[in-house]
N, C-alpha and C. Protein backbone atom coordinates (compact mmCIF):
# COMPACT_ATOMS: atom_id res chain seq x y z
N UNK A 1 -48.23 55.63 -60.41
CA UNK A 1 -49.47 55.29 -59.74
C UNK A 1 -49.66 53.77 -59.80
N UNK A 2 -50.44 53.28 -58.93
CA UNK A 2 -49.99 51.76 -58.32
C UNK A 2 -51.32 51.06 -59.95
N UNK A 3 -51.01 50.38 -60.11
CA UNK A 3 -52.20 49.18 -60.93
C UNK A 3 -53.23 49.40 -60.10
N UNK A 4 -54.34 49.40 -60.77
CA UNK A 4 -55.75 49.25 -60.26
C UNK A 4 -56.26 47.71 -60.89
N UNK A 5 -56.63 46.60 -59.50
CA UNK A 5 -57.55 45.48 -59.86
C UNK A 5 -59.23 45.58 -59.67
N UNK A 6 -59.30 44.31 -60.66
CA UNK A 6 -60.76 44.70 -60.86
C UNK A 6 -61.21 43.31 -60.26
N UNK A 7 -61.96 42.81 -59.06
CA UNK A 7 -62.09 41.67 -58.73
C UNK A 7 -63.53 41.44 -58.24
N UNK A 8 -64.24 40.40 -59.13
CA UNK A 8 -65.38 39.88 -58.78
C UNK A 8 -65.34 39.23 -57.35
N UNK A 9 -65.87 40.13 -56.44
CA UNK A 9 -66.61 39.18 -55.02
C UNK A 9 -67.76 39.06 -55.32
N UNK A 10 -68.01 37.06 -54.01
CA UNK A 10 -69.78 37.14 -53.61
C UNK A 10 -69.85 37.75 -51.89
N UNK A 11 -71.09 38.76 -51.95
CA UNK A 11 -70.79 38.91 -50.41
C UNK A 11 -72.45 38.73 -49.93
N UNK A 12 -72.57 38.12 -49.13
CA UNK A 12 -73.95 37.19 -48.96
C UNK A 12 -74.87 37.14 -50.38
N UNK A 13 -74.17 36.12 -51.14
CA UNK A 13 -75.05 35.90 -51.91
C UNK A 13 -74.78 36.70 -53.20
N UNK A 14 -74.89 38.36 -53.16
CA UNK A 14 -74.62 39.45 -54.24
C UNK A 14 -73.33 39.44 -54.49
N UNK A 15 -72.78 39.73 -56.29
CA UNK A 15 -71.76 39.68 -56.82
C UNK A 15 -71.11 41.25 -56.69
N UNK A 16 -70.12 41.47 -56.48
CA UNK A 16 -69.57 42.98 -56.88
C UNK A 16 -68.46 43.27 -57.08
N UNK A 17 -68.24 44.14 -57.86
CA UNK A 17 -66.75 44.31 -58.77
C UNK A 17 -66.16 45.47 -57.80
N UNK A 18 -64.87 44.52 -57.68
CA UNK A 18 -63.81 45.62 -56.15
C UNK A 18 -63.07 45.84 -56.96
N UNK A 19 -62.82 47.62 -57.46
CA UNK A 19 -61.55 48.10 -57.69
C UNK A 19 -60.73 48.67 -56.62
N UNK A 20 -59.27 48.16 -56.72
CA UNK A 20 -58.55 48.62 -55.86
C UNK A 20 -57.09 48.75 -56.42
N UNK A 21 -55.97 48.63 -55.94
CA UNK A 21 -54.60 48.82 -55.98
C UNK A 21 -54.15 47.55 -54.96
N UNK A 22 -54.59 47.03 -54.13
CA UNK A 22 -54.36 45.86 -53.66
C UNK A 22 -54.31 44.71 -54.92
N UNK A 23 -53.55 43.69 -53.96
CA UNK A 23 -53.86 42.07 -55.20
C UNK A 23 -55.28 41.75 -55.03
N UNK A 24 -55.36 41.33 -56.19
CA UNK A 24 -56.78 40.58 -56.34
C UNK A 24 -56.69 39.28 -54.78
N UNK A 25 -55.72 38.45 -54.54
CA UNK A 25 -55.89 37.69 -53.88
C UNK A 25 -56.35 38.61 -52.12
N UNK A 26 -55.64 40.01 -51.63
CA UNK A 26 -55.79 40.90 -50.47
C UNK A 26 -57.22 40.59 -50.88
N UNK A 27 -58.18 41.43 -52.04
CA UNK A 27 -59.45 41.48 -52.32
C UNK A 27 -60.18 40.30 -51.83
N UNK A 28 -60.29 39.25 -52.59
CA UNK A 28 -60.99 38.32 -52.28
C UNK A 28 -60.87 38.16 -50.84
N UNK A 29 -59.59 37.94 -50.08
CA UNK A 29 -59.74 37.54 -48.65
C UNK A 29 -60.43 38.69 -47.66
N UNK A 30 -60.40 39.71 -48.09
CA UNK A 30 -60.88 41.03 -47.46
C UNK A 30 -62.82 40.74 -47.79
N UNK A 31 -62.83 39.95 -48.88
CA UNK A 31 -64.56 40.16 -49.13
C UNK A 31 -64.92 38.82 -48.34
N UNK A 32 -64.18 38.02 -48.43
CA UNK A 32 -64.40 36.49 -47.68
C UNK A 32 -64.65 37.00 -46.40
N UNK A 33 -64.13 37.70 -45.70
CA UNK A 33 -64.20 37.94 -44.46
C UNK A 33 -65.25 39.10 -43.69
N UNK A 34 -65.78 40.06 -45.03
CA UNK A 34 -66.99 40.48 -44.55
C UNK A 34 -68.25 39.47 -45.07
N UNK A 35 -67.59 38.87 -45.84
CA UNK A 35 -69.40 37.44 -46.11
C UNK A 35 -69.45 36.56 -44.91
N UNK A 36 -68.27 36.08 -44.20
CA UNK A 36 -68.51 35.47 -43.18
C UNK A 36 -68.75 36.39 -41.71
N UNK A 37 -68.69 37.84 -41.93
CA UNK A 37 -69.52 38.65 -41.03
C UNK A 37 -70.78 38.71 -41.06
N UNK A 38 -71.58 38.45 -42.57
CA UNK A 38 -72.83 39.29 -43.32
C UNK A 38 -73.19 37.87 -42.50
N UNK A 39 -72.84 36.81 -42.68
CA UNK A 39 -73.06 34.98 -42.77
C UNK A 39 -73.65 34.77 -40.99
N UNK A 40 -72.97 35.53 -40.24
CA UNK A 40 -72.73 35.43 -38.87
C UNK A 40 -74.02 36.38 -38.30
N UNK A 41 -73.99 37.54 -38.60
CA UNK A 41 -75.18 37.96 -38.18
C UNK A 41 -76.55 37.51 -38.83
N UNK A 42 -76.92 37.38 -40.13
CA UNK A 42 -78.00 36.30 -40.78
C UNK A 42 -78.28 34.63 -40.15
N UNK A 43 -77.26 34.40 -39.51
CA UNK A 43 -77.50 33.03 -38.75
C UNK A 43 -78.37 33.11 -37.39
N UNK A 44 -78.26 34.51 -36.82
CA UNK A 44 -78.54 34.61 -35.67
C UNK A 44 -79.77 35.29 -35.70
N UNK A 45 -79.96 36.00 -36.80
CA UNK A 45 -81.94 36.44 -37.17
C UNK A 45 -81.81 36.29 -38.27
N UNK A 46 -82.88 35.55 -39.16
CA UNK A 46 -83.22 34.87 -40.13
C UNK A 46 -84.11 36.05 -41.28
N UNK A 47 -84.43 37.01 -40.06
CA UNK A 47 -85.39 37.72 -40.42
C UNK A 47 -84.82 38.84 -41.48
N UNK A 48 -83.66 39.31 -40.57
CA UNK A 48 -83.17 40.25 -41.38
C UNK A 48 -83.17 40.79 -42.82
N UNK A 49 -83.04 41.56 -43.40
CA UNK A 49 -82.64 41.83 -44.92
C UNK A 49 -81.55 41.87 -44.98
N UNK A 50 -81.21 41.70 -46.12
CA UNK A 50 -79.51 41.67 -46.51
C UNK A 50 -79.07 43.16 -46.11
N UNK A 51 -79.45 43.87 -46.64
CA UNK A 51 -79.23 45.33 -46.33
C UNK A 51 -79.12 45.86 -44.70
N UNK A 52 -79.63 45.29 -43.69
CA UNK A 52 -80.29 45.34 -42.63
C UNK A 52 -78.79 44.59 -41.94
N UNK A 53 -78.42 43.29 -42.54
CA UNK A 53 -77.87 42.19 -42.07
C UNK A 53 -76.43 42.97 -42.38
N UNK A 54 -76.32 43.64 -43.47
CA UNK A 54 -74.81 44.45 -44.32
C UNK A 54 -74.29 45.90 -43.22
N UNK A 55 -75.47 46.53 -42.57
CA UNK A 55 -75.47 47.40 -41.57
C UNK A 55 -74.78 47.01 -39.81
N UNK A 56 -75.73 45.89 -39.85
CA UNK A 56 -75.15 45.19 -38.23
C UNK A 56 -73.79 44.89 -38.76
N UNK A 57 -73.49 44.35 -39.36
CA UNK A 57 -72.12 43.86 -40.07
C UNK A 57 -71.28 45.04 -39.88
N UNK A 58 -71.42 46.15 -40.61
CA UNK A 58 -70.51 47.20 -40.74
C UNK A 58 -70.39 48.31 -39.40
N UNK A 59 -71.65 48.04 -38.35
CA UNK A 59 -71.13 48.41 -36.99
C UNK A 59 -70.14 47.54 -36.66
N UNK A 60 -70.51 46.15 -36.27
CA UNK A 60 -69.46 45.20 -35.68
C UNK A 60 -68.20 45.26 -36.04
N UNK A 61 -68.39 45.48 -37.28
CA UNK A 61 -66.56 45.94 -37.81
C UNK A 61 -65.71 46.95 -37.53
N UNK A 62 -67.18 48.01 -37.43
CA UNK A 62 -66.54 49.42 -36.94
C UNK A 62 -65.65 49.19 -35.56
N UNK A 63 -66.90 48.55 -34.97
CA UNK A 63 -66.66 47.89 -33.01
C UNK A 63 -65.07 47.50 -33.13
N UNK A 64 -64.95 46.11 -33.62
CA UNK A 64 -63.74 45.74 -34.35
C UNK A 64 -62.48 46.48 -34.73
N UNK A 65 -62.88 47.70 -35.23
CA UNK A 65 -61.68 48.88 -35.60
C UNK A 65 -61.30 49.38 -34.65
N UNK A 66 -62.60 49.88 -33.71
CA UNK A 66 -62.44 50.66 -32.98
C UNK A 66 -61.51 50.23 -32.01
N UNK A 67 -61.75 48.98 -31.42
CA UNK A 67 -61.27 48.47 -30.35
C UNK A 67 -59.58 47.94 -30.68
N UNK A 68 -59.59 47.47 -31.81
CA UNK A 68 -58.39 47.46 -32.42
C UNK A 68 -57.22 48.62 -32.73
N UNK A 69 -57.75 49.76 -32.92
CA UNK A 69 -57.18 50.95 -33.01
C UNK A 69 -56.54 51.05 -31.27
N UNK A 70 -57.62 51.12 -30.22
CA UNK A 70 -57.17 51.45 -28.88
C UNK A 70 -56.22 50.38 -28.54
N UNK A 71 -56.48 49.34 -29.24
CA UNK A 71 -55.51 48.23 -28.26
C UNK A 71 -54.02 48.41 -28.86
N UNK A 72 -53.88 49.51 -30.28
CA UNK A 72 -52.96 49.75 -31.23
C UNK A 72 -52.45 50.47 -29.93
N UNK A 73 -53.00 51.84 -29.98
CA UNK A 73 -52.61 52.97 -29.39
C UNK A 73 -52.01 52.43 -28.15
N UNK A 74 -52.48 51.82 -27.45
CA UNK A 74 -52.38 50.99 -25.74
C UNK A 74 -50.94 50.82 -26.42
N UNK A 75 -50.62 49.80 -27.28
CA UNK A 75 -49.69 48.85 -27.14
C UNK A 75 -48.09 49.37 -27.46
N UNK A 76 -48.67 50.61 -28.38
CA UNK A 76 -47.68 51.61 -29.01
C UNK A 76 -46.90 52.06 -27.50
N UNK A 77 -48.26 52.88 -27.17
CA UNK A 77 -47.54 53.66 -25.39
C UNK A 77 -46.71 52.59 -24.69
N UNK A 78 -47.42 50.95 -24.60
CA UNK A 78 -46.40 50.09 -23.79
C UNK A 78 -45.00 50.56 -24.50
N UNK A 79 -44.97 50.17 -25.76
CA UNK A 79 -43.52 50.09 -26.34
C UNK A 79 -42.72 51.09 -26.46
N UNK A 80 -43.75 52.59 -26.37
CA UNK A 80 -42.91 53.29 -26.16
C UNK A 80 -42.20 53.61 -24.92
N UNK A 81 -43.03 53.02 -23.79
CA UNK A 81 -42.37 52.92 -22.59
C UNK A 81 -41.21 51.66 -22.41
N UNK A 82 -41.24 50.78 -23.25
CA UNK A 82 -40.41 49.97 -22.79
C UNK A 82 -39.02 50.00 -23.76
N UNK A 83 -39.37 51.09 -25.02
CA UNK A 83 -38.24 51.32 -25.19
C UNK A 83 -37.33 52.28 -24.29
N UNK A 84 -38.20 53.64 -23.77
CA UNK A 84 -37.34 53.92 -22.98
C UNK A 84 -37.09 53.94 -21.86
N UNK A 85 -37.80 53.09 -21.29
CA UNK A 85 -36.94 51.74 -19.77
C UNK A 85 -35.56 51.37 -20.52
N UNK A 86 -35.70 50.66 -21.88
CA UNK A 86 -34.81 50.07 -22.68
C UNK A 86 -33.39 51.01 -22.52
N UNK A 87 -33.92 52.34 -22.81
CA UNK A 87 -32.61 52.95 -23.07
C UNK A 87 -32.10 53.30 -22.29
N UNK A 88 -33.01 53.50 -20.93
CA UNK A 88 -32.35 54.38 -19.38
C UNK A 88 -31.45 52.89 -19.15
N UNK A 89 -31.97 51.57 -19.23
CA UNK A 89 -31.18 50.67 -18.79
C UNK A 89 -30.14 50.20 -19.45
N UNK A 90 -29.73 50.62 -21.12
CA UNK A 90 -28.90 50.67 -21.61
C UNK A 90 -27.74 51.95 -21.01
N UNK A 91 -28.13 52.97 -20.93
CA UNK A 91 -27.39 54.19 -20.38
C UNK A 91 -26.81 53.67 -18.83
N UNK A 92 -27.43 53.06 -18.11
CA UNK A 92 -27.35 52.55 -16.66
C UNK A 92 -26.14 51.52 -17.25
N UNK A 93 -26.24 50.23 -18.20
CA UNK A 93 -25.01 49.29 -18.37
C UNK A 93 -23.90 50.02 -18.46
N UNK A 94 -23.89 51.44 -19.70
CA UNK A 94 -22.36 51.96 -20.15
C UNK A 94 -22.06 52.90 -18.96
N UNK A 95 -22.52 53.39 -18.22
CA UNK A 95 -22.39 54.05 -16.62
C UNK A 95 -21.46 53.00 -15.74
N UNK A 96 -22.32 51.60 -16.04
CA UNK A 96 -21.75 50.57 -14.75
C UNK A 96 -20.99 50.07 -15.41
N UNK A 97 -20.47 49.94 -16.52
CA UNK A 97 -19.49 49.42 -17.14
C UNK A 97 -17.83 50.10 -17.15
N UNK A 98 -18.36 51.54 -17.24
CA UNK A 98 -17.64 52.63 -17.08
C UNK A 98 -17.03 52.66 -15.91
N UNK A 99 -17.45 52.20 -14.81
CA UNK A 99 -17.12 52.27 -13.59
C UNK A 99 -16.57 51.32 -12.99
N UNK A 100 -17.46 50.40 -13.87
CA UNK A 100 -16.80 48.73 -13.44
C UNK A 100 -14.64 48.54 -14.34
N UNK A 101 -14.45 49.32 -15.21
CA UNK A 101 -13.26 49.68 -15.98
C UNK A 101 -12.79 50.67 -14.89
N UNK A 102 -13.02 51.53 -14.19
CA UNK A 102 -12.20 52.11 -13.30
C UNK A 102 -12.01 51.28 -12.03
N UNK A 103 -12.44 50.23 -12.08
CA UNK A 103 -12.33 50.12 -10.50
C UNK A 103 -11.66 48.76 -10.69
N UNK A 104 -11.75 48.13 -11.85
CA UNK A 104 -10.81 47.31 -12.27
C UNK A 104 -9.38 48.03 -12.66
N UNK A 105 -9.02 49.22 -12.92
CA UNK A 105 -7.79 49.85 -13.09
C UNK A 105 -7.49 50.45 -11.76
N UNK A 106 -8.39 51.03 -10.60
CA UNK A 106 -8.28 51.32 -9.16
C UNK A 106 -7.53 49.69 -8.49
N UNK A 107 -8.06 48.53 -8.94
CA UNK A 107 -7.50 47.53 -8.05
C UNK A 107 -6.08 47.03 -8.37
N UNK A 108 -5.79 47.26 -10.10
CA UNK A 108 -4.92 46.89 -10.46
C UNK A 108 -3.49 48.00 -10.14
N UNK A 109 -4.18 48.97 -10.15
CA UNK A 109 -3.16 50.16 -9.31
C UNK A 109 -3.04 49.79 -7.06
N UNK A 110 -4.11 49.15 -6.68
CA UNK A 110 -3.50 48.76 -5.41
C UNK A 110 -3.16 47.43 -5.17
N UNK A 111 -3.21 46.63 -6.48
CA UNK A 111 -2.59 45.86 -6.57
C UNK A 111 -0.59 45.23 -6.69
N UNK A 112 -0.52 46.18 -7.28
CA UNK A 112 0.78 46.67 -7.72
C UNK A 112 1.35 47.88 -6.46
N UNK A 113 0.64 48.33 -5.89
CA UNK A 113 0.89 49.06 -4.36
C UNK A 113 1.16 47.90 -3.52
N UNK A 114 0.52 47.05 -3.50
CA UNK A 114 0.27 45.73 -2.47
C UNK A 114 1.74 44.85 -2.38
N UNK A 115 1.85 44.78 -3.68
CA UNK A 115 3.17 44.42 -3.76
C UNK A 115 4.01 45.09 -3.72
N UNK A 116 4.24 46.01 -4.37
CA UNK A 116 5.54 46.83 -3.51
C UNK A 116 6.20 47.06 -2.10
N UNK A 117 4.85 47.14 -1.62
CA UNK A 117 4.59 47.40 -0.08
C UNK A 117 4.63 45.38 0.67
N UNK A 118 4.83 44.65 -0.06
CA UNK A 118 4.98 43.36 0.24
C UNK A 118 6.69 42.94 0.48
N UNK A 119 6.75 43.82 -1.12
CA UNK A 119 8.54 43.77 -1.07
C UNK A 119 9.21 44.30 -0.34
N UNK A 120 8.64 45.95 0.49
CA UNK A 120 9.53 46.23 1.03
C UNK A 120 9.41 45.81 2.41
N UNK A 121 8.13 45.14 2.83
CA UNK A 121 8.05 44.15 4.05
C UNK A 121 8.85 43.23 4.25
N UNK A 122 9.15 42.42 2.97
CA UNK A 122 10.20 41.57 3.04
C UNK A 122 11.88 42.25 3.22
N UNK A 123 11.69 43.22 2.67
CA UNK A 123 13.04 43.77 3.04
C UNK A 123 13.92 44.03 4.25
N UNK A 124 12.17 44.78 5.04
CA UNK A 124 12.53 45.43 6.56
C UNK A 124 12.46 44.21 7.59
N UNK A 125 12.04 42.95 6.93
CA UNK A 125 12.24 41.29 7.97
C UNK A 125 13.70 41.34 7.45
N UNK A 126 13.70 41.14 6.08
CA UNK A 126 15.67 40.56 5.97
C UNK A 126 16.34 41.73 6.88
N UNK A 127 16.16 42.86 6.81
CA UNK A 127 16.91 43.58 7.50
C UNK A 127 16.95 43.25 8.83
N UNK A 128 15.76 43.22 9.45
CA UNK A 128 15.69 43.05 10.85
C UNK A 128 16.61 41.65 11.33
N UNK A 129 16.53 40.78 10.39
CA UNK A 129 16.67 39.33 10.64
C UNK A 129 18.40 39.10 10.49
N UNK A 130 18.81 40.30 9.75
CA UNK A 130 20.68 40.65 9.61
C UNK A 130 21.02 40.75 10.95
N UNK A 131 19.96 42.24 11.06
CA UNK A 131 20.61 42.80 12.41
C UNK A 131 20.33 41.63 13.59
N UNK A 132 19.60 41.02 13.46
CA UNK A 132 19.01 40.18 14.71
C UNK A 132 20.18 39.00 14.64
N UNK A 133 20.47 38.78 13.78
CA UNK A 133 21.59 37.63 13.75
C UNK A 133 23.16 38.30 14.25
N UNK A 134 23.75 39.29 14.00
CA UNK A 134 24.61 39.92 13.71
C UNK A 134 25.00 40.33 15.22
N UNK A 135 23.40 40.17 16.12
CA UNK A 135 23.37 41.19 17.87
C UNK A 135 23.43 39.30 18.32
N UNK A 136 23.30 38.64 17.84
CA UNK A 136 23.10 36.93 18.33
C UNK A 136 24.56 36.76 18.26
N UNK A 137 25.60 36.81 17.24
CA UNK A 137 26.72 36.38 16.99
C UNK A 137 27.84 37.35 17.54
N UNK A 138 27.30 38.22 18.77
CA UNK A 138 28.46 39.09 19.50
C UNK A 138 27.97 38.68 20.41
């Protein structure tokens, strides 16, 4: 079981002892940051009570979660969509790659046709070019 800390925060003003399993340093920055919430709504009505001022605070945060959670969820679905764009377009490279290796072994096979069929072009000129000399010299 994790250590439990024991950490004195001020949160507008009032002291209070945070036990947690976090570091004392998570603590403090986690209480710093609802005093400068408590700080933010007390600036803007004077009137408030602390208690009053600790409430608006802990909607706005909620607001804060809330909206943070959806923009989680939103961002998750992007990624889960763009992983699998990711993968159809990975599957699409070893497809075209696959194909791009046959058709590089298709050219290199009518390549080697090309020439053969070059050689025996040259053959059926020397031949022709025997006989053509051979009907010249009678």
């Amino acid at each position: 079981m994790a250590e439990k800390n024991k950490v004195t925060v001020r949160i507008a003003g009032n002291e209070y002892v945070i036990t947690g399993s976090e570091s004392p340093e998570y603590i403090q920055k986690i209480a710093l940051y609802v005093d400068r919430k408590v700080l933010e709504i007390t600036r803007r009505n004077h009137l408030l009570s602390t208690s009053m001022a600790s409430v608006l605070t802990a909607i706005n945060m909620a607001d804060e979660m809330f909206r943070t959670n959806e923009e989680l969820k939103n961002t998750t679905s992007d990624l889960s969509e763009i992983k699998k764009k990711y993968q159809e377009l990975k599957e699409e490279t070893q497809k075209i790659k696959a194909e791009n290796a046959k058709l590089k072994e298709r050219e290199s096979q009518l390549r080697i046709e090309l020439t053969r069929r070059e050689t025996e072009l040259k053959e059926v000129r020397n031949t022709l070019n025997t006989i053509s000399n051979v009907r010249n010299n009678n």
